[in-house]
C-alpha atoms as a PDB file:
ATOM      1  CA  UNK A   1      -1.219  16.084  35.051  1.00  0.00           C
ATOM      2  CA  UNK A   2       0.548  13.273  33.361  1.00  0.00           C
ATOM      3  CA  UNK A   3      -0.907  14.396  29.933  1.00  0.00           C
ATOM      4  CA  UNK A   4       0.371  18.114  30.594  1.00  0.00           C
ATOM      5  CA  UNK A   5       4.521  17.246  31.810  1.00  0.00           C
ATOM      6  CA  UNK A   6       4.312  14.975  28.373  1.00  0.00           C
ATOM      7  CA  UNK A   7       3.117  17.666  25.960  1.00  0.00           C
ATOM      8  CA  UNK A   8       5.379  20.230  27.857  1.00  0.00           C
ATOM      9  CA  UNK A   9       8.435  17.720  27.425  1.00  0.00           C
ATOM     10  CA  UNK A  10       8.515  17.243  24.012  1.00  0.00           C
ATOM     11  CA  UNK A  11      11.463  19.757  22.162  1.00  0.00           C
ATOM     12  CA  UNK A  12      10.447  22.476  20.692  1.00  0.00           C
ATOM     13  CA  UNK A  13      11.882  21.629  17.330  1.00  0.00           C
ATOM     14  CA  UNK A  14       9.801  18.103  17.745  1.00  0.00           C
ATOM     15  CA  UNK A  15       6.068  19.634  18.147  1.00  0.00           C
ATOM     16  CA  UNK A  16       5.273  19.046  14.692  1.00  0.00           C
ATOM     17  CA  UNK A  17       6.468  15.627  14.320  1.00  0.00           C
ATOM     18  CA  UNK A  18       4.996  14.610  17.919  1.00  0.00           C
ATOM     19  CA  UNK A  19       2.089  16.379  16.792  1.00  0.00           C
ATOM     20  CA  UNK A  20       1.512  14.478  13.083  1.00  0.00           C
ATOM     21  CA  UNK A  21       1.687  11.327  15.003  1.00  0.00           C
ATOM     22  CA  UNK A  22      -1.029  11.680  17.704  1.00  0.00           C
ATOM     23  CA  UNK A  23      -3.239   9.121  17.524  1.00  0.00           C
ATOM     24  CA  UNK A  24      -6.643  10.279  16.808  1.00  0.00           C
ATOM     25  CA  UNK A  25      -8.142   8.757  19.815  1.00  0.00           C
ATOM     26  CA  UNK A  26      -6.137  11.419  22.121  1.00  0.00           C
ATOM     27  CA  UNK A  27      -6.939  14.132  20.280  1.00  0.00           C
ATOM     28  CA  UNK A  28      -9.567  15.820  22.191  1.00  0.00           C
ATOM     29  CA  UNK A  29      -7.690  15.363  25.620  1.00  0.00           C
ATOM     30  CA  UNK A  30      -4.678  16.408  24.451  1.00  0.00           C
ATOM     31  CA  UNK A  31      -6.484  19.776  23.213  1.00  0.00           C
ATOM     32  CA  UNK A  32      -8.146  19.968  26.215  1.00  0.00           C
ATOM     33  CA  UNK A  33      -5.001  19.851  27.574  1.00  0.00           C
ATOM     34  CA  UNK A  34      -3.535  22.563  25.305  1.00  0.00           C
ATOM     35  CA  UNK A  35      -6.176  24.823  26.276  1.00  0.00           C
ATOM     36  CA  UNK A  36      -5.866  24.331  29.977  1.00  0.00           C
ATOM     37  CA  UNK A  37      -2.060  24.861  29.577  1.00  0.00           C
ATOM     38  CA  UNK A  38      -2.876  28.374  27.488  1.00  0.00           C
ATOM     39  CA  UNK A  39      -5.240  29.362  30.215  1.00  0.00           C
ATOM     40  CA  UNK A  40      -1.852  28.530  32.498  1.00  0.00           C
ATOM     41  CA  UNK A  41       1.482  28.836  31.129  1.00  0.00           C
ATOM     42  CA  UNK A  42       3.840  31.327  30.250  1.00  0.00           C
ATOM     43  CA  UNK A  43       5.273  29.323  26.698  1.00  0.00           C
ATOM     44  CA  UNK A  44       2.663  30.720  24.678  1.00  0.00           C
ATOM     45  CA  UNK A  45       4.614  30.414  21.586  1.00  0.00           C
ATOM     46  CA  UNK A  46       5.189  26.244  22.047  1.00  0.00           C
ATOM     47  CA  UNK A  47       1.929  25.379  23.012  1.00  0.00           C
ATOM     48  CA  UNK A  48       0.430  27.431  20.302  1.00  0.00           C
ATOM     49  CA  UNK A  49       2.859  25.777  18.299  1.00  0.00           C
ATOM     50  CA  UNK A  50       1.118  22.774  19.613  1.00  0.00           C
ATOM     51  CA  UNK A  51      -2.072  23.632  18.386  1.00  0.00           C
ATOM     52  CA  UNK A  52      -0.630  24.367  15.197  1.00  0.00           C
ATOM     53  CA  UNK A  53       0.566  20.921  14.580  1.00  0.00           C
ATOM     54  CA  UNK A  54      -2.425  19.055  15.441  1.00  0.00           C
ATOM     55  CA  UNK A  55      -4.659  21.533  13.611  1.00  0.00           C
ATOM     56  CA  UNK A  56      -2.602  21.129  10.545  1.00  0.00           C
ATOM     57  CA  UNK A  57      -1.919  17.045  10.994  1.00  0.00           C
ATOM     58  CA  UNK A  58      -5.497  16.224  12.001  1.00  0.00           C
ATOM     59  CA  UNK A  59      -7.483  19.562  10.332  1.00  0.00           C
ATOM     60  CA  UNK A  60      -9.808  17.237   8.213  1.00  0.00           C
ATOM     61  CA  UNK A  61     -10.720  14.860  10.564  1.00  0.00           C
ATOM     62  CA  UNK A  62     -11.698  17.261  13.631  1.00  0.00           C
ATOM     63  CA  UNK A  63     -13.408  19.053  10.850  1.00  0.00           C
ATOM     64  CA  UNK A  64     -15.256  16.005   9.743  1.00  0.00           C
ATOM     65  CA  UNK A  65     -16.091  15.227  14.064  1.00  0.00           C
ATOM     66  CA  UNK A  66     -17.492  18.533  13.911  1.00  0.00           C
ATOM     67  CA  UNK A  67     -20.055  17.921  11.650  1.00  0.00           C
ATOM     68  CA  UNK A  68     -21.044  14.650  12.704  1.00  0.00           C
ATOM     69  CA  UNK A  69     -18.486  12.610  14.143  1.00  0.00           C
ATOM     70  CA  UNK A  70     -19.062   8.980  12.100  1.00  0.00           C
ATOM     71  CA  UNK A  71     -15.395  10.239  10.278  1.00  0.00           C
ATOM     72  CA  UNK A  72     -13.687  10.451  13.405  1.00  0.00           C
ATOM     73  CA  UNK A  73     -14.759   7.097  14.872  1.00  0.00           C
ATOM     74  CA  UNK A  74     -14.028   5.684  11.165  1.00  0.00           C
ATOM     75  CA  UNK A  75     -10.626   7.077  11.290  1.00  0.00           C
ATOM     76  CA  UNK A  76     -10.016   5.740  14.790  1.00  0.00           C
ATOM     77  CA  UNK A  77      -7.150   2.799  13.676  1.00  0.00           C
ATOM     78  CA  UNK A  78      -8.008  -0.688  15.811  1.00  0.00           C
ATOM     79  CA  UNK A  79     -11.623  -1.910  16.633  1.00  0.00           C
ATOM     80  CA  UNK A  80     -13.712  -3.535  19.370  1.00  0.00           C
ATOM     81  CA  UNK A  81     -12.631  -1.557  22.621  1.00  0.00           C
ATOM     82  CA  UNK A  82     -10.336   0.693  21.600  1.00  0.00           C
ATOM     83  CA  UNK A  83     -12.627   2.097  18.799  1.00  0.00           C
ATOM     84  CA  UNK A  84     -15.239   2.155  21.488  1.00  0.00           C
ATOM     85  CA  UNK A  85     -13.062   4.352  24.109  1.00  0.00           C
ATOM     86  CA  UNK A  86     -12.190   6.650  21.383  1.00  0.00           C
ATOM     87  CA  UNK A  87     -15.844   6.996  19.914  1.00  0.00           C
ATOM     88  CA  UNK A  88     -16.583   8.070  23.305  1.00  0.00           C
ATOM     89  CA  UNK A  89     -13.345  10.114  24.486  1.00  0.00           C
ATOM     90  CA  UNK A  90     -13.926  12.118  21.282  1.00  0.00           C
ATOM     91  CA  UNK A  91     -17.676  12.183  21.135  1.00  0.00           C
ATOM     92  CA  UNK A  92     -18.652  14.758  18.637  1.00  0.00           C
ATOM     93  CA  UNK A  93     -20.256  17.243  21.504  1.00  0.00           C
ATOM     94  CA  UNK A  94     -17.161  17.017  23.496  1.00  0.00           C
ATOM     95  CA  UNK A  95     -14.599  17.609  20.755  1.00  0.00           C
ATOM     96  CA  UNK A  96     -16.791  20.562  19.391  1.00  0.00           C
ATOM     97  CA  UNK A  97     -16.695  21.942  23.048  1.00  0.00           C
ATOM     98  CA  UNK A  98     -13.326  21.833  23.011  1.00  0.00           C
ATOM     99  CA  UNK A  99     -12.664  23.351  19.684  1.00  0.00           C
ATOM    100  CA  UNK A 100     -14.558  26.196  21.022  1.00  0.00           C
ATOM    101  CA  UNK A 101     -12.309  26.467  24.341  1.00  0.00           C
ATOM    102  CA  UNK A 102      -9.600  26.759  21.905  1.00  0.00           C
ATOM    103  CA  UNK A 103     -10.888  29.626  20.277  1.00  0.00           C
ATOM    104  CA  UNK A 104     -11.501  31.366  22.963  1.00  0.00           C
ATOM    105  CA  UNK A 105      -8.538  30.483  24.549  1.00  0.00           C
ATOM    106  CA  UNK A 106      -6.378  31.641  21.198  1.00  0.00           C
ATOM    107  CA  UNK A 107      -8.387  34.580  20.783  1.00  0.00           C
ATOM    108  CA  UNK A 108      -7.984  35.379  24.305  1.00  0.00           C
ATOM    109  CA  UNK A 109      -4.155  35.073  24.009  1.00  0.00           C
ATOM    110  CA  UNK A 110      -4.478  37.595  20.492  1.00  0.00           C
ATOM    111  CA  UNK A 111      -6.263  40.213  22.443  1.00  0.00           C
ATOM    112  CA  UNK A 112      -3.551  39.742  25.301  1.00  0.00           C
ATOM    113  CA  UNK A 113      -0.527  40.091  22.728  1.00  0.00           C
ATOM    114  CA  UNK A 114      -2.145  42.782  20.710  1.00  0.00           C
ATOM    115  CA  UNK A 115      -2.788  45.107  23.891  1.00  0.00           C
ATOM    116  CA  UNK A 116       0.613  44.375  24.740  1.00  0.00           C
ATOM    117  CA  UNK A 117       2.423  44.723  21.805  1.00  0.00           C
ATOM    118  CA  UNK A 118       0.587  48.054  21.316  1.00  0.00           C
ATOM    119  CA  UNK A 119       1.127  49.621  24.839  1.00  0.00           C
ATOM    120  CA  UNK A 120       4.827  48.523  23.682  1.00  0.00           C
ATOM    121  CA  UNK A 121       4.608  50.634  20.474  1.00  0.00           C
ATOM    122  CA  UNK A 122       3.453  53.382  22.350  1.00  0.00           C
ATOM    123  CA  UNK A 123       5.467  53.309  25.197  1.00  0.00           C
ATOM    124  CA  UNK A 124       8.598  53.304  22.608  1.00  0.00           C
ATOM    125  CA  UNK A 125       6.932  56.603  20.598  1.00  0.00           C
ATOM    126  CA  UNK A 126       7.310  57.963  23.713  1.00  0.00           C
ATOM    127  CA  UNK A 127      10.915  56.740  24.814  1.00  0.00           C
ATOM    128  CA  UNK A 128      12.151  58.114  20.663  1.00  0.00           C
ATOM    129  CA  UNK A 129      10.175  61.689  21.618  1.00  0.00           C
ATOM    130  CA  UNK A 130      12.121  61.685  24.739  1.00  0.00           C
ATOM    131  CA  UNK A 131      15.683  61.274  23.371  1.00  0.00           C
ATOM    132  CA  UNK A 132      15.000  64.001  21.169  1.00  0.00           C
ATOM    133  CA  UNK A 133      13.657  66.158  23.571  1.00  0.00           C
ATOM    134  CA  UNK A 134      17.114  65.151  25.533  1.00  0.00           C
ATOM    135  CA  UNK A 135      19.501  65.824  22.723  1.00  0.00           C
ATOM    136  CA  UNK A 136      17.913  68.936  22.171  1.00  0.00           C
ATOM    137  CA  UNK A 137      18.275  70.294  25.534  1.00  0.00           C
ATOM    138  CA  UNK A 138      21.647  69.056  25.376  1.00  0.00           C
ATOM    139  CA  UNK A 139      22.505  70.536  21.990  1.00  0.00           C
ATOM    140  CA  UNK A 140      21.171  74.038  23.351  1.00  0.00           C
ATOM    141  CA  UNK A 141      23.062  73.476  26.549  1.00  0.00           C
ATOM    142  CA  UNK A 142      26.189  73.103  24.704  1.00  0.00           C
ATOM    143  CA  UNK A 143      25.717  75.935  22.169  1.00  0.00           C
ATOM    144  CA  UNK A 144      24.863  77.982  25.607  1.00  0.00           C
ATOM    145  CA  UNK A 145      28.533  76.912  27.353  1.00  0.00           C
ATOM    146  CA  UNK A 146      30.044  77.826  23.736  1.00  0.00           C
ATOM    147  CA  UNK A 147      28.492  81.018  23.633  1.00  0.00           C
ATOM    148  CA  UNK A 148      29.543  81.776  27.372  1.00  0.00           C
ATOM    149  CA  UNK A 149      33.138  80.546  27.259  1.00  0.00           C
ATOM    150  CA  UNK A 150      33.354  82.126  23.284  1.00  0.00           C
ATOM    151  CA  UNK A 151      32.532  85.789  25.493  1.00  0.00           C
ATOM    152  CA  UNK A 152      35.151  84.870  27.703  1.00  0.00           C
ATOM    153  CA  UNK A 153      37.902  83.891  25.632  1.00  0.00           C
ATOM    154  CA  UNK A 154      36.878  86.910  23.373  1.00  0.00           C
ATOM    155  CA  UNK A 155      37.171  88.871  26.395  1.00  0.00           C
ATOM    156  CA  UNK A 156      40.458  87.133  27.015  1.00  0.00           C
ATOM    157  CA  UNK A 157      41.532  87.914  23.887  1.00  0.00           C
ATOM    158  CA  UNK A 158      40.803  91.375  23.791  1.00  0.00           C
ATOM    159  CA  UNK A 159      42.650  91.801  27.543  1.00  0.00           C
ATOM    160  CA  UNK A 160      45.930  89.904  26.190  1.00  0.00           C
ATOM    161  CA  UNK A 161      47.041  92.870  23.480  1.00  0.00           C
ATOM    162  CA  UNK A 162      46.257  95.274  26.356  1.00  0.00           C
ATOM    163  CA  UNK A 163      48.825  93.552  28.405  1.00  0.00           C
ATOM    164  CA  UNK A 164      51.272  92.275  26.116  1.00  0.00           C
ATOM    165  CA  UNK A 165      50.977  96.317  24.726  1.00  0.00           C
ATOM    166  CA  UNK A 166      50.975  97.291  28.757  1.00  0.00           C
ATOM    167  CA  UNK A 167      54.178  95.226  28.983  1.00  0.00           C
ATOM    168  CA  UNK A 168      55.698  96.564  25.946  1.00  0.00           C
ATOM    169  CA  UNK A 169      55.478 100.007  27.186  1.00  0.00           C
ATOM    170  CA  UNK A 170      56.902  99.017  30.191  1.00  0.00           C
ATOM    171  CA  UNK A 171      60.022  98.060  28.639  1.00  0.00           C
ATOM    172  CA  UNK A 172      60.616 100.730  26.503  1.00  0.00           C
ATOM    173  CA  UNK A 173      61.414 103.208  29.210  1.00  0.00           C
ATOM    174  CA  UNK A 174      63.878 100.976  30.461  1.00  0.00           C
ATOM    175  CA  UNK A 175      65.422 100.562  27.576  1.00  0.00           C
ATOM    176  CA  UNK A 176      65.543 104.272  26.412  1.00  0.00           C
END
């Protein structure tokens, strides 16, 4: 719990720098953390950043406790006890455990973004096709009103000589 408010503290624009100065010895808790917080969290984007940082700062040394783990207890800085702890914190079996969490967890989180992101693509396809459909309707609706008021004033016009020539006959005889 305490592990999870610190990495979820640190500012965004800090993950890498927190990230390059982990100590070795808390690397596998605080990806076991990471992937517990993936399984969790809505802030995808910083913890994966997360992940990022310590992949990139500590790549060749969970690499090297992958394949054996006498690199990672080498690389642990200090001796006696604290070399001890961190040997077995980061045993070999349970950092390679964790590694494969991660990928799960990560691949997990691309299959969750790619389904999304491709409803999303879809569902705008069909929003565009919509809005076409709509301005076409409204572009026939329009050419429809034009048509029906263009009879009408044609109409209009066509009844306005009649009078005005209705009118001028009218005042002829009065004036003859």
């Amino acid at each position: 719990m305490l592990l999870k408010h610190g990495v979820l503290s640190v500012p965004h624009g800090q993950v890498s720098s927190v990230g390059s100065q982990l100590p070795v010895m808390f690397l596998q808790q605080v990806l076991s953390c990471l992937v517990e917080c993936l399984d969790e969290s809505p802030h995808m984007e910083y913890l994966l950043n997360w992940v990022k940082a310590i992949l990139v700062a500590h790549g060749p040394v969970l690499a090297a406790a992958a394949g054996g783990g006498a690199v990672l207890r080498a690389a642990v800085v200090g001796g006696g006890v604290t070399a001890a702890a961190a040997a077995t914190a980061n045993s070999p079996s349970g950092l390679a455990a964790v590694l494969r969490a991660l990928q799960q967890m990560v691949s997990r989180c691309h299959k969750d973004v790619s389904s999304t992101a491709e409803s999303n693509v879809y569902l705008l396809d069909y929003i565009i096709a919509a809005g076409r459909l709509h301005q076409k309707q409204q572009q026939q609706d329009q050419q429809q009103q034009q048509q029906q008021h263009g009879g009408v004033n044609q109409q209009q016009q066509q009844q306005q000589p009649r009078a005005h020539q209705q009118q001028q006959q009218q005042v002829r005889p009065a004036n003859a």
